[in-house]
Protein backbone atom coordinates (compact mmCIF):
# COMPACT_ATOMS: atom_id res chain seq x y z
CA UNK A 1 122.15 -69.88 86.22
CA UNK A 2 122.84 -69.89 90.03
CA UNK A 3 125.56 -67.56 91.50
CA UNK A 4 126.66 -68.05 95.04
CA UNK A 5 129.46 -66.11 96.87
CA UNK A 6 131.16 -67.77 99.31
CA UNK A 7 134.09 -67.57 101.35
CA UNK A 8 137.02 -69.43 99.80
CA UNK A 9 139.70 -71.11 102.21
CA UNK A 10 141.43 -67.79 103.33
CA UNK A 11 138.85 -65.99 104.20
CA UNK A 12 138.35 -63.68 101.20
CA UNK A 13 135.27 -63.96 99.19
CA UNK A 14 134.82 -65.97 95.88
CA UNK A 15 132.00 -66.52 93.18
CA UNK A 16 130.42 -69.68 92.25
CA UNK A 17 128.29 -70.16 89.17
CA UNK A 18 126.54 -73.76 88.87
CA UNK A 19 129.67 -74.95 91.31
CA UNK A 20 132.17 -73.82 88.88
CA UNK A 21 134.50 -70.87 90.71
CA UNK A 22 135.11 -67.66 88.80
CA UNK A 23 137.93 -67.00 91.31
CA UNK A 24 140.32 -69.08 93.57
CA UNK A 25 138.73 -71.37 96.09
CA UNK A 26 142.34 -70.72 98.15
CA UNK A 27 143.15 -66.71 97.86
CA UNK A 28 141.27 -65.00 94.74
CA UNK A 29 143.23 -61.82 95.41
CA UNK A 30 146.24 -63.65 94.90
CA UNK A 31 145.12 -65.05 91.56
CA UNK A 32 144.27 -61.62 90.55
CA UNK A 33 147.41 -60.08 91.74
CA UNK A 34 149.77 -62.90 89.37
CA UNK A 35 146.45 -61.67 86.64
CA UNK A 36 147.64 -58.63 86.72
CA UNK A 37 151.38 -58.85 86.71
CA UNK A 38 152.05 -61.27 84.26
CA UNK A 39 149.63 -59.12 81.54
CA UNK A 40 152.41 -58.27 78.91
CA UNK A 41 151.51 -55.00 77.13
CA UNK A 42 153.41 -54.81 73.67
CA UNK A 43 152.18 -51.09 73.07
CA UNK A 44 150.53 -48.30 75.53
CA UNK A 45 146.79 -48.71 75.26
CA UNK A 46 144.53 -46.05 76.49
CA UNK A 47 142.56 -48.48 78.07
CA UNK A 48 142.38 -52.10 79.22
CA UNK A 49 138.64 -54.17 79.36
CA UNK A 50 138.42 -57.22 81.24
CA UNK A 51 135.46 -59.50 80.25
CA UNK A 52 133.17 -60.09 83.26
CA UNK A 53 135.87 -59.92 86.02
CA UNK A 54 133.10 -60.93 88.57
CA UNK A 55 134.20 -59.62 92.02
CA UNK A 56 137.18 -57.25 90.11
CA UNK A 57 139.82 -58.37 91.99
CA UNK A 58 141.85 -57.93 89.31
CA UNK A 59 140.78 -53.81 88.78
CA UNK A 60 143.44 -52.78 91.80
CA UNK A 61 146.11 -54.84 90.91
CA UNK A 62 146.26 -53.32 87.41
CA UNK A 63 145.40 -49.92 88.36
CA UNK A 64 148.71 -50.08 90.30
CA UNK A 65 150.66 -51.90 87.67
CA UNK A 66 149.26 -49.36 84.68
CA UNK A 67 148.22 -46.16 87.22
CA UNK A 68 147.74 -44.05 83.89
CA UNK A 69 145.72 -46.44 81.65
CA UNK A 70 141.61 -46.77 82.37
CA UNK A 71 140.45 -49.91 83.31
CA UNK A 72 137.05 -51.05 82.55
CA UNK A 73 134.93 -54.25 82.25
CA UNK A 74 132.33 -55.57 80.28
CA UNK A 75 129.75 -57.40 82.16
CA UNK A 76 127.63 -60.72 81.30
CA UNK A 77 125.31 -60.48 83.99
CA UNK A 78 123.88 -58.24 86.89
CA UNK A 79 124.74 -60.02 90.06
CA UNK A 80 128.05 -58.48 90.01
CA UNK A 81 126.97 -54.56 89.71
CA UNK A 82 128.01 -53.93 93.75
CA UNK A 83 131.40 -54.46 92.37
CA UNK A 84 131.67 -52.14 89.37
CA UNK A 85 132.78 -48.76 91.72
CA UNK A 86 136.24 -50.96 91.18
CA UNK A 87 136.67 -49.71 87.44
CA UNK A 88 136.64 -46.37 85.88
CA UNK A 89 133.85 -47.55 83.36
CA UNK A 90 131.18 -50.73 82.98
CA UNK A 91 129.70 -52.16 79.89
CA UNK A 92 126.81 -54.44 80.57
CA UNK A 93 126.29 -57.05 77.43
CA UNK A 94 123.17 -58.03 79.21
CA UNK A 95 121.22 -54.72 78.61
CA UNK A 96 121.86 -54.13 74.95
CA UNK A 97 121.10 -57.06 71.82
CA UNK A 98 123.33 -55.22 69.28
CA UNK A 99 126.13 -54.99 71.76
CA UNK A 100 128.48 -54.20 68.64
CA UNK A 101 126.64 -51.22 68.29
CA UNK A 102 126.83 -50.69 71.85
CA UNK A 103 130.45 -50.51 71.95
CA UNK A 104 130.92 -48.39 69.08
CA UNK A 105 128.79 -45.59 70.63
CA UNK A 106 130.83 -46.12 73.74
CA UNK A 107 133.66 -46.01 72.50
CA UNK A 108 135.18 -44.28 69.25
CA UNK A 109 137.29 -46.08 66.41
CA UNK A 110 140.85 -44.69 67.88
CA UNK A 111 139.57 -45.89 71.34
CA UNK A 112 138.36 -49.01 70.18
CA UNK A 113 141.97 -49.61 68.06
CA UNK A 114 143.88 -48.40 71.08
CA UNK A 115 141.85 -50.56 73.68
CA UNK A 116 143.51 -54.15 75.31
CA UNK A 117 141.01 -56.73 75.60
CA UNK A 118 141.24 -59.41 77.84
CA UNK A 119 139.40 -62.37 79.43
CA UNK A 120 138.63 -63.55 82.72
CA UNK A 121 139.33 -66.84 81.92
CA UNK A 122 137.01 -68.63 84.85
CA UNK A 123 134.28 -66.63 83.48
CA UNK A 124 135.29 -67.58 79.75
CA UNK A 125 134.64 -71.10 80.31
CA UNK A 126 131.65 -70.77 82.72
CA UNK A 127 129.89 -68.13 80.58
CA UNK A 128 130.54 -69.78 76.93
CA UNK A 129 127.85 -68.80 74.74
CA UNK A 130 127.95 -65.28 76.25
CA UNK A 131 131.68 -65.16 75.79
CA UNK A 132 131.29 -65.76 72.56
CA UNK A 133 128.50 -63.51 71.52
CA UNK A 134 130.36 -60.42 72.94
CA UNK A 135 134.21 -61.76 71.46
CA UNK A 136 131.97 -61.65 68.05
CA UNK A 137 131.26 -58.16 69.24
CA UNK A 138 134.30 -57.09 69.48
CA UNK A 139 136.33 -58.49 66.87
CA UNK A 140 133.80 -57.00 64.27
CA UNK A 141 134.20 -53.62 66.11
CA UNK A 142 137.54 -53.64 65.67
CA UNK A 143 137.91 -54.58 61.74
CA UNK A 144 135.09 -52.02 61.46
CA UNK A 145 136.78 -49.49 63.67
CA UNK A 146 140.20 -50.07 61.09
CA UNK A 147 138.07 -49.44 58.19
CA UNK A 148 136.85 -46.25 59.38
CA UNK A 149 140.45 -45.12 60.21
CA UNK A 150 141.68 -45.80 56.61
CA UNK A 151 138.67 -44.48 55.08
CA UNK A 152 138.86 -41.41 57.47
CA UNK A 153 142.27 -41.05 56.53
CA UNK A 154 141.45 -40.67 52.70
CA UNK A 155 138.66 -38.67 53.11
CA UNK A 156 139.84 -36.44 55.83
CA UNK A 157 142.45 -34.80 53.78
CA UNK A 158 139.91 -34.12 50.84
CA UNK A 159 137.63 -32.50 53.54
CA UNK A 160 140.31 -30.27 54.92
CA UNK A 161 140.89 -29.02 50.54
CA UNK A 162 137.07 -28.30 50.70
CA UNK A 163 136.93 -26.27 53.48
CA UNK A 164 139.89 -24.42 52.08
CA UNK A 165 137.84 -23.92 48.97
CA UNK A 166 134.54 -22.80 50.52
CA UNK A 167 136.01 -20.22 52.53
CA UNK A 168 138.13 -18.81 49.68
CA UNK A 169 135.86 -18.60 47.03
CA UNK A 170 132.29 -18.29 48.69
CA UNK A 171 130.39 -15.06 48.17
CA UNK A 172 127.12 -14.85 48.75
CA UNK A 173 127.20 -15.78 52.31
CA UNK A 174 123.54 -16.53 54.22
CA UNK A 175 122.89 -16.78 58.02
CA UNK A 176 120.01 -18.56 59.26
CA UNK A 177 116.99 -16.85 61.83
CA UNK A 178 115.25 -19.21 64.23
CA UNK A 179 113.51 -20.47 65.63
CA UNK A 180 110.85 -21.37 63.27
CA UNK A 181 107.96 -21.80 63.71
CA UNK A 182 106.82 -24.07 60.40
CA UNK A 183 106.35 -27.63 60.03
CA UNK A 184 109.20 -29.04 58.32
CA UNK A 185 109.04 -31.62 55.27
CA UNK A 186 112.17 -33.10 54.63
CA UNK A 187 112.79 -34.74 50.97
CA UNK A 188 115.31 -37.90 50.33
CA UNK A 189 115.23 -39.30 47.26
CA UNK A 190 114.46 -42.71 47.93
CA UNK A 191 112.10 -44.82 45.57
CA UNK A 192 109.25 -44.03 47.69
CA UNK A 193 109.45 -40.48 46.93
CA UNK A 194 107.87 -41.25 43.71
CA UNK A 195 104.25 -41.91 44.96
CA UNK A 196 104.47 -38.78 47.21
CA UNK A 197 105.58 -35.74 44.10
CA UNK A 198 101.77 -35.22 43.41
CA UNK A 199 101.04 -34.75 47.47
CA UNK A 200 104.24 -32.44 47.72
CA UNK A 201 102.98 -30.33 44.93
CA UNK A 202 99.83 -29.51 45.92
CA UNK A 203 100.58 -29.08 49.71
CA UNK A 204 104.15 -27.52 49.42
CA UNK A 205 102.84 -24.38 50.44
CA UNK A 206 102.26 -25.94 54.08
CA UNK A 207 105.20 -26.75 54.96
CA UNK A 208 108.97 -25.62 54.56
CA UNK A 209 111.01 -27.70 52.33
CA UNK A 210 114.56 -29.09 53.15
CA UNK A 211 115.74 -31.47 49.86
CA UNK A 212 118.75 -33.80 50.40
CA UNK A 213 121.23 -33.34 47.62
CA UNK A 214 120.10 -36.43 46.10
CA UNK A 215 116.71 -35.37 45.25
CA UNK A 216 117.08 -31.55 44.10
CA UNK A 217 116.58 -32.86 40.25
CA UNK A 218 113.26 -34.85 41.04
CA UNK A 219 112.16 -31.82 42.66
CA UNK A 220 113.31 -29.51 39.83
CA UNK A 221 111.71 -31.80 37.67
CA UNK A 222 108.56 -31.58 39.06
CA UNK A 223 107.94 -28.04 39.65
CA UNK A 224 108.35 -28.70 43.95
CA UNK A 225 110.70 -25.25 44.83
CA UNK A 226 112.90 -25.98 47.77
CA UNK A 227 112.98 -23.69 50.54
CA UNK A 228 116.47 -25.34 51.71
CA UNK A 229 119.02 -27.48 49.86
CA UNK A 230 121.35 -29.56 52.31
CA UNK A 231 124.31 -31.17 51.38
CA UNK A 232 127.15 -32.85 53.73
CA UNK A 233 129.08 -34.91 51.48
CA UNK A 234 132.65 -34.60 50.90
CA UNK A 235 132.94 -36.56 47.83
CA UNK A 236 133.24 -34.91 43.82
CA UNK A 237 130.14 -37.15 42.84
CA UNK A 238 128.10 -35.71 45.53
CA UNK A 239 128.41 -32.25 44.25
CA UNK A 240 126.95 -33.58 40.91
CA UNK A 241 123.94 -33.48 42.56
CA UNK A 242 124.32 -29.61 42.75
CA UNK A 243 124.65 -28.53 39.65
CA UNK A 244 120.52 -27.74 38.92
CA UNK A 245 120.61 -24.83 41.66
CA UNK A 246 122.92 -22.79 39.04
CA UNK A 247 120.21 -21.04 37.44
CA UNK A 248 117.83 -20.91 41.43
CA UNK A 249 117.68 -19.02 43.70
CA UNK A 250 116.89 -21.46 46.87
CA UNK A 251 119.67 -20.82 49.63
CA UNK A 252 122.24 -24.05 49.98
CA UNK A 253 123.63 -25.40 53.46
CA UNK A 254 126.64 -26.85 52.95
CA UNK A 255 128.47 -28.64 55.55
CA UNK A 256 132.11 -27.31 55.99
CA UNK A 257 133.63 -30.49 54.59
CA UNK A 258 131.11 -30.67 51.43
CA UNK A 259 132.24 -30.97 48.12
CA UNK A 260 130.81 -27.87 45.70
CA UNK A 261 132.62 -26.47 42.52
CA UNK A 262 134.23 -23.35 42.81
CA UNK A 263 131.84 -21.46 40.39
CA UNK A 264 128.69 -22.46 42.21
CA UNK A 265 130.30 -21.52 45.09
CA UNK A 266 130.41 -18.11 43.36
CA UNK A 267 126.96 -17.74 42.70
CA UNK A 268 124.86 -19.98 45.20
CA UNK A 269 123.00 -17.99 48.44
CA UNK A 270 125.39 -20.30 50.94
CA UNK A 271 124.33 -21.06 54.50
CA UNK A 272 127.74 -22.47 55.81
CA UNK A 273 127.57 -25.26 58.32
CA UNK A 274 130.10 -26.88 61.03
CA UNK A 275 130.10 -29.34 63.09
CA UNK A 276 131.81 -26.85 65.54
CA UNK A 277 135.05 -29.40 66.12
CA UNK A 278 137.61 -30.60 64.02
CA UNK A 279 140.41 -28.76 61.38
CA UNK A 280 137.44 -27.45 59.15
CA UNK A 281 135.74 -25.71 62.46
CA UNK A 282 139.01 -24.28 62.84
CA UNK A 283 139.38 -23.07 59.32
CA UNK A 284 136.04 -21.48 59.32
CA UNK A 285 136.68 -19.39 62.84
CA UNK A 286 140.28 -18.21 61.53
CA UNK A 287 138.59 -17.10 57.93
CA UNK A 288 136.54 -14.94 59.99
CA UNK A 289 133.08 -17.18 58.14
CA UNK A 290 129.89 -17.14 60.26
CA UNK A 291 128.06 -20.46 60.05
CA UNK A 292 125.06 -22.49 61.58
CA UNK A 293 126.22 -25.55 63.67
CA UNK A 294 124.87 -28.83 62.93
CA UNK A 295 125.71 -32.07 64.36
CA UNK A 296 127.98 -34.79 61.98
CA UNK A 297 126.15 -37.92 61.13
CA UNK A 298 126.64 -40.46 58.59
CA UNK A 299 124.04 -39.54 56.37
CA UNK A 300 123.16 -36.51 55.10
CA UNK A 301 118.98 -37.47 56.29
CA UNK A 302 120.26 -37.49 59.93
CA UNK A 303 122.00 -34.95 59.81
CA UNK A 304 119.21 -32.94 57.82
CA UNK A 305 116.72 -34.54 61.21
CA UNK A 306 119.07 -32.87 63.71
CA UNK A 307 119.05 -29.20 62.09
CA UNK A 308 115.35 -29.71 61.82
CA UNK A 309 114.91 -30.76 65.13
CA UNK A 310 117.38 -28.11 66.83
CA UNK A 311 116.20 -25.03 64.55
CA UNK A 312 112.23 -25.48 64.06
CA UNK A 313 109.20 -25.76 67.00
CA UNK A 314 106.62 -27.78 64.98
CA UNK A 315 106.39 -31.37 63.51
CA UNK A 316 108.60 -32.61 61.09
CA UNK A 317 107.66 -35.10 57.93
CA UNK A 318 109.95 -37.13 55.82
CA UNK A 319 109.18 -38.79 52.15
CA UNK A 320 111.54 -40.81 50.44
CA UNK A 321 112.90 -42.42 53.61
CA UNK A 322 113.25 -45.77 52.75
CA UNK A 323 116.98 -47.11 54.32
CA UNK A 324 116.01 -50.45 52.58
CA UNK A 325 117.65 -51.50 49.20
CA UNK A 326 114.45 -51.96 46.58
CA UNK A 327 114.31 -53.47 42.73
CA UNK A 328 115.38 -51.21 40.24
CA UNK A 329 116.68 -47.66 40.62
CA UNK A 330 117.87 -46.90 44.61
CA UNK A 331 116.51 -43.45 43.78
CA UNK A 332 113.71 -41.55 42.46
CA UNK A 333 114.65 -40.57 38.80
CA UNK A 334 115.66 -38.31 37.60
CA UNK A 335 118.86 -38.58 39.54
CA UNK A 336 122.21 -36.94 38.27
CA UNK A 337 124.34 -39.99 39.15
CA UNK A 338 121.99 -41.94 37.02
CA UNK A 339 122.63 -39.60 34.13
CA UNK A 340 125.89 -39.82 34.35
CA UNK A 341 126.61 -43.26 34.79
CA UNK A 342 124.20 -43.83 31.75
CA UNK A 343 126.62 -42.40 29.55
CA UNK A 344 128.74 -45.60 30.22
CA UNK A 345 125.82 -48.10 29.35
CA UNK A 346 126.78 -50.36 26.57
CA UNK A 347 125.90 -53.98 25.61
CA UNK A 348 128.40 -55.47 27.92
CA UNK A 349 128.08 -53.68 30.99
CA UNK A 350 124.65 -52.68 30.77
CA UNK A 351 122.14 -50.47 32.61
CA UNK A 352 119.72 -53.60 33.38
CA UNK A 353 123.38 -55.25 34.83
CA UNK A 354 124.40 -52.09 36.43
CA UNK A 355 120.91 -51.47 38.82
CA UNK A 356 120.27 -55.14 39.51
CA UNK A 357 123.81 -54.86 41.11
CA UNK A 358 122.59 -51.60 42.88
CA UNK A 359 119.74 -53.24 44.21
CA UNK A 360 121.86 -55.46 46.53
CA UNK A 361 122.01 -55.62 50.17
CA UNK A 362 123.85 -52.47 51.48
CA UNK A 363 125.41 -52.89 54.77
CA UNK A 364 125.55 -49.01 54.86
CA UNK A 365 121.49 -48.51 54.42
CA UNK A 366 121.25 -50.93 57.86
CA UNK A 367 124.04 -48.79 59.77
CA UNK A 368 121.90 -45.49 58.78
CA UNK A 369 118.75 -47.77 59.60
CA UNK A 370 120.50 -48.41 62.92
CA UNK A 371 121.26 -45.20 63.43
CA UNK A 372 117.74 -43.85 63.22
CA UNK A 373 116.27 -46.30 65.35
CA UNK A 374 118.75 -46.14 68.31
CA UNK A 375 118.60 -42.24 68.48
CA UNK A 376 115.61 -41.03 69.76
CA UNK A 377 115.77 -37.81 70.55
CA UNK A 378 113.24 -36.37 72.87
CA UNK A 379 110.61 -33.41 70.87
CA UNK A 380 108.86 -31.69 73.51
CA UNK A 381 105.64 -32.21 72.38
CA UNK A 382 106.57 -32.68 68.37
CA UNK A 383 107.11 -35.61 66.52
CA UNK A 384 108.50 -37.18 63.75
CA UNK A 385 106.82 -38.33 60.84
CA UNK A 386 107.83 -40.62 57.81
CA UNK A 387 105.07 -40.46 55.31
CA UNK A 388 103.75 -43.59 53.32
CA UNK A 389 101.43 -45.09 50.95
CA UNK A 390 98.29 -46.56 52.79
CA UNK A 391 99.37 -50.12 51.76
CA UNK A 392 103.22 -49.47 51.79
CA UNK A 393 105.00 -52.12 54.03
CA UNK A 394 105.97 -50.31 57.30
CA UNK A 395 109.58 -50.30 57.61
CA UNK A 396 109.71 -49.66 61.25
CA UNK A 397 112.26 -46.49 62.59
CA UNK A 398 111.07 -47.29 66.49
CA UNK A 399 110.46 -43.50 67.38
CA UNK A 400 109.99 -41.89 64.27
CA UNK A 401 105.94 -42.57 63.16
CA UNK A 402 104.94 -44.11 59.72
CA UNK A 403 101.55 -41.55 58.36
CA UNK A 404 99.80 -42.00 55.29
CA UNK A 405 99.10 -39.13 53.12
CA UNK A 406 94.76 -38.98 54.46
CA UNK A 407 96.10 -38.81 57.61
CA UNK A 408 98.73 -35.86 57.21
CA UNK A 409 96.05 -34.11 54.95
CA UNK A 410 93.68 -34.03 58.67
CA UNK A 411 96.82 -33.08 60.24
CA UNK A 412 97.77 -30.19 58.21
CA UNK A 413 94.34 -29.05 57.52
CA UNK A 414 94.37 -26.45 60.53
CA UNK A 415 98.02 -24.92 59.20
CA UNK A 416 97.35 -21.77 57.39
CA UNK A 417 99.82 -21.41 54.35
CA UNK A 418 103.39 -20.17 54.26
CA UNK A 419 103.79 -17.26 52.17
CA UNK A 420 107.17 -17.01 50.00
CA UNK A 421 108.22 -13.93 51.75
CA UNK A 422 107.69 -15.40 55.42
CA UNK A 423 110.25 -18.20 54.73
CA UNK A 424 112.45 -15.67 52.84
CA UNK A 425 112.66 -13.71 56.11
CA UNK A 426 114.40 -16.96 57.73
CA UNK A 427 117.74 -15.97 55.67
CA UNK A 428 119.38 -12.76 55.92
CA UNK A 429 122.57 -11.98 53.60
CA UNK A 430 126.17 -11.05 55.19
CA UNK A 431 129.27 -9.32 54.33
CA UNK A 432 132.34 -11.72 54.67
CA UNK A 433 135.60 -10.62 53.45
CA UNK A 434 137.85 -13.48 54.46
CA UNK A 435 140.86 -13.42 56.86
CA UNK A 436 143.59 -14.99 54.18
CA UNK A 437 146.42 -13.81 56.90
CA UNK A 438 144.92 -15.27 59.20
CA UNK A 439 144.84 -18.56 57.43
CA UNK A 440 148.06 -18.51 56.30
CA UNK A 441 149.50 -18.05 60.21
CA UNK A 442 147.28 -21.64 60.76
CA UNK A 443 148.78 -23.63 58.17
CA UNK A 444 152.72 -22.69 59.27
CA UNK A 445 151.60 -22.76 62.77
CA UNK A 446 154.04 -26.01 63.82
CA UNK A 447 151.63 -26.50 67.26
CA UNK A 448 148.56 -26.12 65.18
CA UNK A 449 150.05 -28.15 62.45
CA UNK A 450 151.04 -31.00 65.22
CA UNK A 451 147.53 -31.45 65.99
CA UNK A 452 146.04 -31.46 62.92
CA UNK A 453 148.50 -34.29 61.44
CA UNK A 454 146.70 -37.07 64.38
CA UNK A 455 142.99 -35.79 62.45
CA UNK A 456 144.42 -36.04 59.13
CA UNK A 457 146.33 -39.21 59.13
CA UNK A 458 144.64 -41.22 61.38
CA UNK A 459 146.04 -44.47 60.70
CA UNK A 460 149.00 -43.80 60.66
CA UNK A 461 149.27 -42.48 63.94
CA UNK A 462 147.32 -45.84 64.95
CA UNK A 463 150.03 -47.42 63.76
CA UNK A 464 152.74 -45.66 65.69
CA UNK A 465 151.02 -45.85 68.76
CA UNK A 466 152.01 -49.42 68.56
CA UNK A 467 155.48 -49.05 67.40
CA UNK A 468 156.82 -44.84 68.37
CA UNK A 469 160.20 -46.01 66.79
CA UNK A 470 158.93 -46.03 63.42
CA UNK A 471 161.07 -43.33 61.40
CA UNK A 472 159.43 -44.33 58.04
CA UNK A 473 156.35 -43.45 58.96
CA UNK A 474 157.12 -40.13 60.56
CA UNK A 475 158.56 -39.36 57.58
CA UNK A 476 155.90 -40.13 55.96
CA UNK A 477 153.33 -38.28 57.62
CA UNK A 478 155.51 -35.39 57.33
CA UNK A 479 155.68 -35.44 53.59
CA UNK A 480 152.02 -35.83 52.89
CA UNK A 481 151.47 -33.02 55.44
CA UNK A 482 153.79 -30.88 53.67
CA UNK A 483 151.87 -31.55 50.13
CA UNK A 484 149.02 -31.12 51.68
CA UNK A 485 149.47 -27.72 53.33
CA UNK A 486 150.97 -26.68 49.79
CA UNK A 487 148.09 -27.64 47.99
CA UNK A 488 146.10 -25.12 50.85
CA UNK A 489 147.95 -22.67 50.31
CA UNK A 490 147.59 -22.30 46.28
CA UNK A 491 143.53 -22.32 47.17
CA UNK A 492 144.21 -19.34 48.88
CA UNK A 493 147.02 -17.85 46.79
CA UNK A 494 144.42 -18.34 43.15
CA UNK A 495 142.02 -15.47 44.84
CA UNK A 496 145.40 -12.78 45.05
């Protein structure tokens, strides 16, 4: 593709691609100027993209016309880069293949929702395939972006209950000393895990051992004792998974928005993580509850590779990995939401029916997939491991190394062994006696309260971004906020 600038007829420069003109061949600035004023805005976006605006013309005349909005541009090619000082940000389409994904880390889902696209039409009809790859791009960003909001929206309010709960009835709070200097095995309880139990047993002493949620009851089951048990989910099923530490001792990191019943919370060793932002951050600080920060992820495995990565100095290994649907069970058994949904086998619907339906492709596995391979994070002279069967198909993470279990053996063979009380030193018990008052002053705080309605109801403030005069829906946010802060407020009230 050639690209040519020339001068058009007054003067002013112009673009040509393959003799087709991206701008007037009489006064470009013109044509951007009559761009920019006859763009119709029918709510107050927080930003306006242009798709590849070539010489951004355009970028003053609506930086005048909307002097409070950003303007940015995505760009198809790279001639054009001398001109990008014009806009307050530049996405290039022609550095990234999953451009989608691209977006979406550029921008969040409220950004995305709240942005105006628009194309350069000269460069729409010169640049078609392109055009159309990245319009692809960002009409699935946006239907995924809505998703998010309406499944953030029912989650978020169930996350702001459980931090409620886990500061009121927690009591056997833990704090965490590092760094450590261990290697660090991290179990998930995919079907790969299966192969690797014997290997785990026999070497468990090596290492220290952080079990997702999902795979405490294989571990239980096979006599492999957890040094750390992580869960982030928010959800009641998750804290299913939770219910074979009653009778341990192993200390539990729960993320502040994690689901737990109130009577494990009562006798669990607790190490309480945040994600240091949000209304359950703000819950913790005013409850007076010291906790380890940890950085929110989609998946409980990254964010499980984050703590390990931010807290311990050595290598870190994971089994049961796999981010791939696979026949049969999704999980190493035994699995508590196996057991229970067992209970509802019958002829009809049953459990043959049930896993084959399992086994399907899950868009979710690719995201976390995604997710793993686009976030390399740099280890200082460490690395990350994902351990496999000598003839196990390599499911390839980019950054994060496939080993066999012969090679980890020569690895580890130099590590001496990790006595019980050295990794019981890593925990240290401390007295919390919670701030209820101060609580209480958060939740009838009208300011506080103000802010916290846009995190809890995120929709529906989406929604009247695009139309303020919507009384129904004020109202409406006000009522739920109003049941909601109730239902707070008994959490706290049951401990009096």
């Amino acid at each position: 593709m050639q690209i040519t600038i020339q001068k058009a007829k007054n003067g002013e420069e112009t673009a040509v691609v393959n003799g087709h003109f991206l701008h007037s061949s009489y006064a470009p600035q013109k044509e951007a100027q009559r761009f920019a004023e006859t763009l119709e805005l029918t709510y107050e976006p927080c930003c306006i993209i242009i798709t590849e605006p070539a010489l951004s013309y355009c970028a003053g005349f609506l930086r005048k016309r909307f002097p409070n909005i950003k303007i940015g541009a995505i760009r198809y090619c790279k001639d054009f880069f001398q001109y990008n000082s014009h806009f307050d940000f530049v996405l290039n389409f022609f550095e990234h293949s999953d451009f989608e994904n691209y977006l979406e880390s550029c921008l969040n889902e409220e950004e995305l929702l709240k942005t105006y696209f628009i194309s350069w039409k000269p460069s729409s009809a010169v640049f078609g395939e392109i055009d159309k790859l990245v319009w692809d791009s960002i009409k699935k960003s946006l239907e995924r972006a809505k998703t998010l909001l309406i499944t953030r929206q029912y989650f978020e309010k169930k996350w702001f209950l459980n931090s409620c709960n886990l500061v009121s009835k927690i009591k056997n709070v833990q704090t965490f000393n590092y760094p450590v200097n261990f290697d660090v095995l991290i179990i998930a309880s995919g079907p790969s895990l299966k192969s690797k139990i014997n290997f785990i047993k026999e070497n468990q002493n090596k290492f220290f051992i952080i079990c997702l949620s999902s795979a405490i009851s294989v571990c239980y089951a096979n006599q492999i004792i957890p040094d750390l048990c992580i869960s982030t989910d928010g959800g009641f099923w998750a804290g299913e998974h939770l219910k074979k530490l009653e009778k341990t001792n192993v200390v539990t990191a729960l993320a502040c928005e994690s689901f737990c019943k109130t009577s494990l919370l009562q006798k669990l060793q607790i190490l309480p993580l945040t994600y240091n932002e949000g209304i359950s951050s703000e819950i913790f600080k005013a409850a007076d509850l010291k906790s380890t920060k940890i950085e929110r992820n989609g998946t409980v495995s990254g964010t499980a590779l984050m703590f390990a990565i931010q807290y311990f100095t050595k290598n870190i290994y994971f089994c049961g990995l796999d981010l791939a649907c696979a026949k049969g069970f999704q999980h190493t058994q035994p699995n508590e939401l196996e057991q229970n949904a067992a209970i509802k086998d019958n002829r009809i619907f049953s459990k043959e029916k049930r896993i084959a339906a399992s086994g399907l492709n899950s868009q979710s596995l690719e995201i976390y997939k995604n997710w793993f391979c686009n976030n390399e994070v740099k280890m200082q002279g460490r690395k990350v491991f994902r351990i496999i069967e000598e003839n196990e198909r390599k499911n390839n993470l980019i950054w994060i190394q496939d080993i066999n279990q012969n090679e980890l053996k020569k690895l580890c063979e130099k590590n001496q062994k990790i006595g019980a009380s050295e990794k019981a030193k890593l925990f240290s018990k401390i007295d919390y006696c919670i701030n209820r008052k101060k609580i209480l002053e958060l939740l009838n705080d009208n300011c506080v309260a103000e802010n916290w309605k846009k995190l809890l109801f995120p929709m529906d403030y989406f929604l009247l971004s695009h139309n303020p005069q919507n009384i129904e829906t004020k109202q409406k946010i006000d009522l739920e906020w109003e049941k909601l802060k109730k239902k707070a407020q008994e959490v706290f009230d049951e401990d009096l």
